[in-house]
N, C-alpha and C. Protein backbone atom coordinates (compact mmCIF):
# COMPACT_ATOMS: atom_id res chain seq x y z
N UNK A 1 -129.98 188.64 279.41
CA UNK A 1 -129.71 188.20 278.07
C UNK A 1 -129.02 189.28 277.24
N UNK A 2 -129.13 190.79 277.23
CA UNK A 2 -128.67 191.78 276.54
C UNK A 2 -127.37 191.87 277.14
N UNK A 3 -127.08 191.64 278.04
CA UNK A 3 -125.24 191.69 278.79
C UNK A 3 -124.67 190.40 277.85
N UNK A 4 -125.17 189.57 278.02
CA UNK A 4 -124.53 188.43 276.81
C UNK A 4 -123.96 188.66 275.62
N UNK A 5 -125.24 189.37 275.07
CA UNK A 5 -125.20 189.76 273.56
C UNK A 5 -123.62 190.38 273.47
N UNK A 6 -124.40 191.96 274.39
CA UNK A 6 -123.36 192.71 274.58
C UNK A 6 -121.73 191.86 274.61
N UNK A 7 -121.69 191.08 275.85
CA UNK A 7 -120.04 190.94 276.11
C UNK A 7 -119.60 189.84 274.51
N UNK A 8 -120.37 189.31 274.34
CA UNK A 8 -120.31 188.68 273.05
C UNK A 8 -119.64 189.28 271.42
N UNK A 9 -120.44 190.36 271.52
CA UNK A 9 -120.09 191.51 270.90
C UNK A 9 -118.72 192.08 270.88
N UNK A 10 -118.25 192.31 272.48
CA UNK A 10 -117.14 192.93 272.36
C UNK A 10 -115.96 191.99 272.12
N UNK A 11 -116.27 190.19 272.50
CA UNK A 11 -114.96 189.73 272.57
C UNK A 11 -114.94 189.20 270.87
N UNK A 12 -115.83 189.42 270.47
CA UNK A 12 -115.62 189.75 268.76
C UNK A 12 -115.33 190.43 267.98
N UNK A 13 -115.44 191.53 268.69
CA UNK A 13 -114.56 192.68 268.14
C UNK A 13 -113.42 192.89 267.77
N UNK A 14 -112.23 192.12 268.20
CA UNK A 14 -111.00 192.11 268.18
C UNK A 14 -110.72 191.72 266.86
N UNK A 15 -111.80 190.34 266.73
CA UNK A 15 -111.63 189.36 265.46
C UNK A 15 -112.06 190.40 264.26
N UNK A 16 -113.23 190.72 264.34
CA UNK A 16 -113.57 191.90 262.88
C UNK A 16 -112.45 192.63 262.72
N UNK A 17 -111.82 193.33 263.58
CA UNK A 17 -110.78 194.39 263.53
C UNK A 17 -110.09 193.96 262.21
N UNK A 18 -109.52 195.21 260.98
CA UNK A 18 -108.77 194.76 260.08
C UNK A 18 -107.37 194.50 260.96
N UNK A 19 -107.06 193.86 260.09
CA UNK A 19 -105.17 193.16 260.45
C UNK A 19 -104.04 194.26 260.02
N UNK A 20 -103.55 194.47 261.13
CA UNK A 20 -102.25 195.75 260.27
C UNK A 20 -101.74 195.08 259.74
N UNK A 21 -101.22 195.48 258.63
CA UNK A 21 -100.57 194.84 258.18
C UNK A 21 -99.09 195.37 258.49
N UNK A 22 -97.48 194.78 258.67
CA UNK A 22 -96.72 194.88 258.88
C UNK A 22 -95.88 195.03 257.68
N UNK A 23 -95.24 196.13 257.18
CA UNK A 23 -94.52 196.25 256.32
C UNK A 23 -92.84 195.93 256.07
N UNK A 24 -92.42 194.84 255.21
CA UNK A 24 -91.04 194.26 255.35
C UNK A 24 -89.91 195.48 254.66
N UNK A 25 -89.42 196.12 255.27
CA UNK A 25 -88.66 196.51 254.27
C UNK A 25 -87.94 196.25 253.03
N UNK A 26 -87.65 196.74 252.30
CA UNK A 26 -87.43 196.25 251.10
C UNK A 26 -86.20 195.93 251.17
N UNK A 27 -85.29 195.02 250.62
CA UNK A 27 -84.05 194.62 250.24
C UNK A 27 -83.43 196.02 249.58
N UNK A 28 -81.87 196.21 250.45
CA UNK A 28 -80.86 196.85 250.03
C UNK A 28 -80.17 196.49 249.48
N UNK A 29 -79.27 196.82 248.39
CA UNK A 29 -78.39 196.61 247.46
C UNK A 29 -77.44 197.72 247.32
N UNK A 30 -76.58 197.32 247.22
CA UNK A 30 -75.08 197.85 246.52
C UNK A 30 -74.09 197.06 245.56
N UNK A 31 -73.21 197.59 244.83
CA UNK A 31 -72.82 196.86 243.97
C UNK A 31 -71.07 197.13 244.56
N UNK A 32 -70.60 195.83 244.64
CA UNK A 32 -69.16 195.67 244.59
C UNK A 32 -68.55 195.68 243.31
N UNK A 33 -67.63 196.78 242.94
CA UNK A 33 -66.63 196.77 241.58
C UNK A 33 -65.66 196.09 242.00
N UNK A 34 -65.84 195.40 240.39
CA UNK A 34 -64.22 194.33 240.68
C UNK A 34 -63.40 194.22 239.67
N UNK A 35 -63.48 194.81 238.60
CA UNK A 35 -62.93 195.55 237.10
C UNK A 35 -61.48 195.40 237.84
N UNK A 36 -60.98 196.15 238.66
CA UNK A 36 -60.01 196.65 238.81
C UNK A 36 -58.91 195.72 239.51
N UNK A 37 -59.55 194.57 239.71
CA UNK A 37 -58.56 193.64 240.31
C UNK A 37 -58.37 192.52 239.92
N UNK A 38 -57.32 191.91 239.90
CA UNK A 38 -56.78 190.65 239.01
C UNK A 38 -56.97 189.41 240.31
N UNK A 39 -58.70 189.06 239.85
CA UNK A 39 -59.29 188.14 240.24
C UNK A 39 -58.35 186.20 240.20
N UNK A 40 -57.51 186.33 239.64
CA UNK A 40 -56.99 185.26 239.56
C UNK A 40 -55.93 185.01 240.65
N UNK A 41 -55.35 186.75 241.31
CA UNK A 41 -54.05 186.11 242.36
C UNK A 41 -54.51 186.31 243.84
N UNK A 42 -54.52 186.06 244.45
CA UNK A 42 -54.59 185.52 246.21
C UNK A 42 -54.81 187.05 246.48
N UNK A 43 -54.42 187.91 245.81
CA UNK A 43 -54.12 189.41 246.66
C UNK A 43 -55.59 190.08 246.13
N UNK A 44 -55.72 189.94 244.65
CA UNK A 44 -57.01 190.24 243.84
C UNK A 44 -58.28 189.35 244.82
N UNK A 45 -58.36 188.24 245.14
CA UNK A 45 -59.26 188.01 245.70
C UNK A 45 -59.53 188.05 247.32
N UNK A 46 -58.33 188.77 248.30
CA UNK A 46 -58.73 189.09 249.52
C UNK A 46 -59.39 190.60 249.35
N UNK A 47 -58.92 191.44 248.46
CA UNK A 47 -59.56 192.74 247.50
C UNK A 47 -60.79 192.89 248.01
N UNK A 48 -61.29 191.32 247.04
CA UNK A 48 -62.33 191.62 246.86
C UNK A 48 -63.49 190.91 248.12
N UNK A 49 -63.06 190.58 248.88
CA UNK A 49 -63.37 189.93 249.97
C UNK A 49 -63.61 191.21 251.04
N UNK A 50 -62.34 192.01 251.13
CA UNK A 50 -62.29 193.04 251.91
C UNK A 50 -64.08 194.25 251.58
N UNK A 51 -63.95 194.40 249.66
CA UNK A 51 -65.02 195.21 249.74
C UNK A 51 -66.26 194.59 249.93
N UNK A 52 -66.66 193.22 249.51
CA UNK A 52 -67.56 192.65 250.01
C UNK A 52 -68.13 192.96 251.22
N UNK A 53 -67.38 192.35 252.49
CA UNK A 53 -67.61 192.93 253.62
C UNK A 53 -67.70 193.96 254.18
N UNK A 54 -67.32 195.13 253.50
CA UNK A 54 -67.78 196.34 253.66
C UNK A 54 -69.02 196.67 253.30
N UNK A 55 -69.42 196.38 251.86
CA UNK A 55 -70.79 196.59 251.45
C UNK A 55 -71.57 195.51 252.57
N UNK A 56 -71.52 194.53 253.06
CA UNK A 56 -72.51 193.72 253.57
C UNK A 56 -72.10 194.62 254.72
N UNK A 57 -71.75 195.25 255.40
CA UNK A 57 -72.12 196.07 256.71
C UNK A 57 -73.12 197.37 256.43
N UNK A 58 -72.58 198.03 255.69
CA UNK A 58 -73.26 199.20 254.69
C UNK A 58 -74.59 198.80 254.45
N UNK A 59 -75.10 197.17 253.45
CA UNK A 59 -76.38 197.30 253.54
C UNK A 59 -77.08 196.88 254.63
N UNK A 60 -76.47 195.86 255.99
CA UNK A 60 -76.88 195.82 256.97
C UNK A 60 -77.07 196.33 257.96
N UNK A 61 -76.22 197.71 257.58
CA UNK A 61 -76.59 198.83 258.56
C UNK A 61 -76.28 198.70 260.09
N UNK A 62 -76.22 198.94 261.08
CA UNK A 62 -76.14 198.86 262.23
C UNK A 62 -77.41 199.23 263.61
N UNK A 63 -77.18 198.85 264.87
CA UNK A 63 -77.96 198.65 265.58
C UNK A 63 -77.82 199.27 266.83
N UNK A 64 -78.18 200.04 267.82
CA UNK A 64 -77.26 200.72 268.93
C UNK A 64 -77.06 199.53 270.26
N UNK A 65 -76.36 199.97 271.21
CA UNK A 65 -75.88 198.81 271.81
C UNK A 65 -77.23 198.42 272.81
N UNK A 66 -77.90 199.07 273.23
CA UNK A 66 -78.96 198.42 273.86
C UNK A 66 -80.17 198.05 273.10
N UNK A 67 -80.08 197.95 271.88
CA UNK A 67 -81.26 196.95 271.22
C UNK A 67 -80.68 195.45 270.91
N UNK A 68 -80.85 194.68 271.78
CA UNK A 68 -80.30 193.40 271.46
C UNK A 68 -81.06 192.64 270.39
N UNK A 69 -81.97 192.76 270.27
CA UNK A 69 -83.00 192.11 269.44
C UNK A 69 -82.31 193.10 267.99
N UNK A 70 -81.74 194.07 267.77
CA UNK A 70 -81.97 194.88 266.40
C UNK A 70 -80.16 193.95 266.39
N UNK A 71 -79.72 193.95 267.80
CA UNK A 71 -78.62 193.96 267.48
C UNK A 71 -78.27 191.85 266.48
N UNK A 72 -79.15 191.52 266.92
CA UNK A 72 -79.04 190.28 266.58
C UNK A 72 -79.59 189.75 265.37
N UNK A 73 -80.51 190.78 264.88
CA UNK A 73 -81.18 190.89 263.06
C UNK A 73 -79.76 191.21 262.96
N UNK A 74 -79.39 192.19 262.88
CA UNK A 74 -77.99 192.87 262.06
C UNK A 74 -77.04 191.56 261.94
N UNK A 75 -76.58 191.18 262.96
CA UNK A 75 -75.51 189.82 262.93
C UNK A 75 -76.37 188.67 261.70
N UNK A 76 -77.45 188.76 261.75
CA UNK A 76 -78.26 187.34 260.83
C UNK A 76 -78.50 188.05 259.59
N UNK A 77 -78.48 189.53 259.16
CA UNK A 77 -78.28 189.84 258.44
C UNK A 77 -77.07 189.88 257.54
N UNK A 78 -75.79 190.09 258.08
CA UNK A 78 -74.79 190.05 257.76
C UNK A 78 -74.00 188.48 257.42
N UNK A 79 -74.30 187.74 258.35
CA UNK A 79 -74.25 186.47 257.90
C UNK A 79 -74.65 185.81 256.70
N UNK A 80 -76.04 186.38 256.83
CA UNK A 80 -76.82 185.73 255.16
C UNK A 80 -76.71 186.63 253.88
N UNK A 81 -76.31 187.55 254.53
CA UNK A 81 -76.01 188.47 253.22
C UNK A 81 -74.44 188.23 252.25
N UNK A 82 -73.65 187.78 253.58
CA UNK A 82 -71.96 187.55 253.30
C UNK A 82 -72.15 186.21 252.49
N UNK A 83 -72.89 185.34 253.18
CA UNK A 83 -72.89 183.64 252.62
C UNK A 83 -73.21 184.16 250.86
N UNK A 84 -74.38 185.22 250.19
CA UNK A 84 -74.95 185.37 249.04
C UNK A 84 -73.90 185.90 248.44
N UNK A 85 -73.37 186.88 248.89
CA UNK A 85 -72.61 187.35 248.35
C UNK A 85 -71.28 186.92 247.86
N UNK A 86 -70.39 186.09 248.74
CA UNK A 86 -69.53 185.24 248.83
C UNK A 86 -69.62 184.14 247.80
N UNK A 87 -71.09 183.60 247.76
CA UNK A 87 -70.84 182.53 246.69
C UNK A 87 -70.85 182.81 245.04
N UNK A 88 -71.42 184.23 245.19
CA UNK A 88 -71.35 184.84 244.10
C UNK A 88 -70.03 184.85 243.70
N UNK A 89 -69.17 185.77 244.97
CA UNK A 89 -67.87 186.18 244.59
C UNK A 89 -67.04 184.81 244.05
N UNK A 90 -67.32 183.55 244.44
CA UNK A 90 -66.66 182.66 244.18
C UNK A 90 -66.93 182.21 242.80
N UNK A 91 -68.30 182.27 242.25
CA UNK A 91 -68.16 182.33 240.55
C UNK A 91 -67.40 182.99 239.76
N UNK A 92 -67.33 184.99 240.46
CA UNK A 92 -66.80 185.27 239.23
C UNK A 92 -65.20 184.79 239.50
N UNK A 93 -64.64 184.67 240.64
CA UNK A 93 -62.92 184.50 240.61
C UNK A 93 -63.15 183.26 239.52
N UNK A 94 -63.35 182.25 239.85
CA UNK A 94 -63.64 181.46 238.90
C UNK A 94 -63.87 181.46 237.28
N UNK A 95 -64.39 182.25 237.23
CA UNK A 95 -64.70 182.45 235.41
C UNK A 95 -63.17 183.21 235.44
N UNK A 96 -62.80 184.42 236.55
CA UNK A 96 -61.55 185.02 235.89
C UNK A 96 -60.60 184.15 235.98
N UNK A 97 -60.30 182.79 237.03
CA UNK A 97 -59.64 181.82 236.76
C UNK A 97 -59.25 180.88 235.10
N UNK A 98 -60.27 180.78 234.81
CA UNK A 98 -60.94 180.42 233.25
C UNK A 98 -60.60 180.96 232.52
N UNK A 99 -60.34 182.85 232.78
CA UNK A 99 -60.33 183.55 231.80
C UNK A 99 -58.58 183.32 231.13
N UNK A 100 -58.36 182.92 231.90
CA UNK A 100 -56.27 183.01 231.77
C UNK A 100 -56.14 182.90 230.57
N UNK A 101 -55.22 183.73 229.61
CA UNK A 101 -55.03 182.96 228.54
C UNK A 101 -53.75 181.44 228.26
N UNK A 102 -53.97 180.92 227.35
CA UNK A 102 -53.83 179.52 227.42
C UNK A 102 -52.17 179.87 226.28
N UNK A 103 -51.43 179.42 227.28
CA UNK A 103 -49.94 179.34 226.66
C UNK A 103 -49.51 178.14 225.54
N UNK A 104 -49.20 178.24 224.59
CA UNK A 104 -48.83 177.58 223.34
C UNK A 104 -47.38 177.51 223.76
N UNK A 105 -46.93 176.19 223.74
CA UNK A 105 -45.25 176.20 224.25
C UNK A 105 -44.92 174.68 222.78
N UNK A 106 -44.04 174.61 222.19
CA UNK A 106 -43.19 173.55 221.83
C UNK A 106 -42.43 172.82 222.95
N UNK A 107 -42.64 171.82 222.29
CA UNK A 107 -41.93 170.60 223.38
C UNK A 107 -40.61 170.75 222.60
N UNK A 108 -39.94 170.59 223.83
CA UNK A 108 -37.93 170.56 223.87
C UNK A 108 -37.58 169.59 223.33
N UNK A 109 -36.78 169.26 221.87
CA UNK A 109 -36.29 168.22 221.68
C UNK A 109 -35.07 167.89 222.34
């Protein structure tokens, strides 16, 4: 009866054990400047496309070639980070689209 107890004991043990807890790293950030480019023409917004994707590598950091598993966070990182970022970028071209100023012309008699 005391071997019972005993093995009883131990395969409960696991369960009492506290839980590690696993720590998420925190979200990286960087900021893309875009002051400097005329968000309204085709050239201003590959610009800003170009630094986008730079910062989304930068905060996604990289992975060495034999961690396939790190290497495949990084790709799902960069993906979901480009999609956030991207739709962002597509508001502000937009507002600077908006921003145009509005031409006053007379009609030609």
């Amino acid at each position: 009866m005391p071997k019972l107890l005993i093995l009883a004991a131990l395969a409960a043990a696991p369960i009492a054990q506290p839980v590690t807890a696993q720590t998420t790293p925190a979200p990286r950030t960087t900021v893309v400047a875009h002051a400097d480019l005329d968000l309204a023409t085709e050239k201003g917004a590959r610009t800003l496309d170009r630094r986008i994707w730079r910062a989304v590598v930068a905060v996604c950091g990289t992975a060495p070639d034999y961690d396939l598993e790190g290497k495949n966070d990084v790709r799902e990182c960069r993906r979901e980070t480009r999609a956030l970022a991207s739709a962002e970028a597509q508001q502000v071209i937009a507002d600077a689209a908006r921003a145009r100023p509005i031409r006053v012309t007379t009609r030609a008699k």
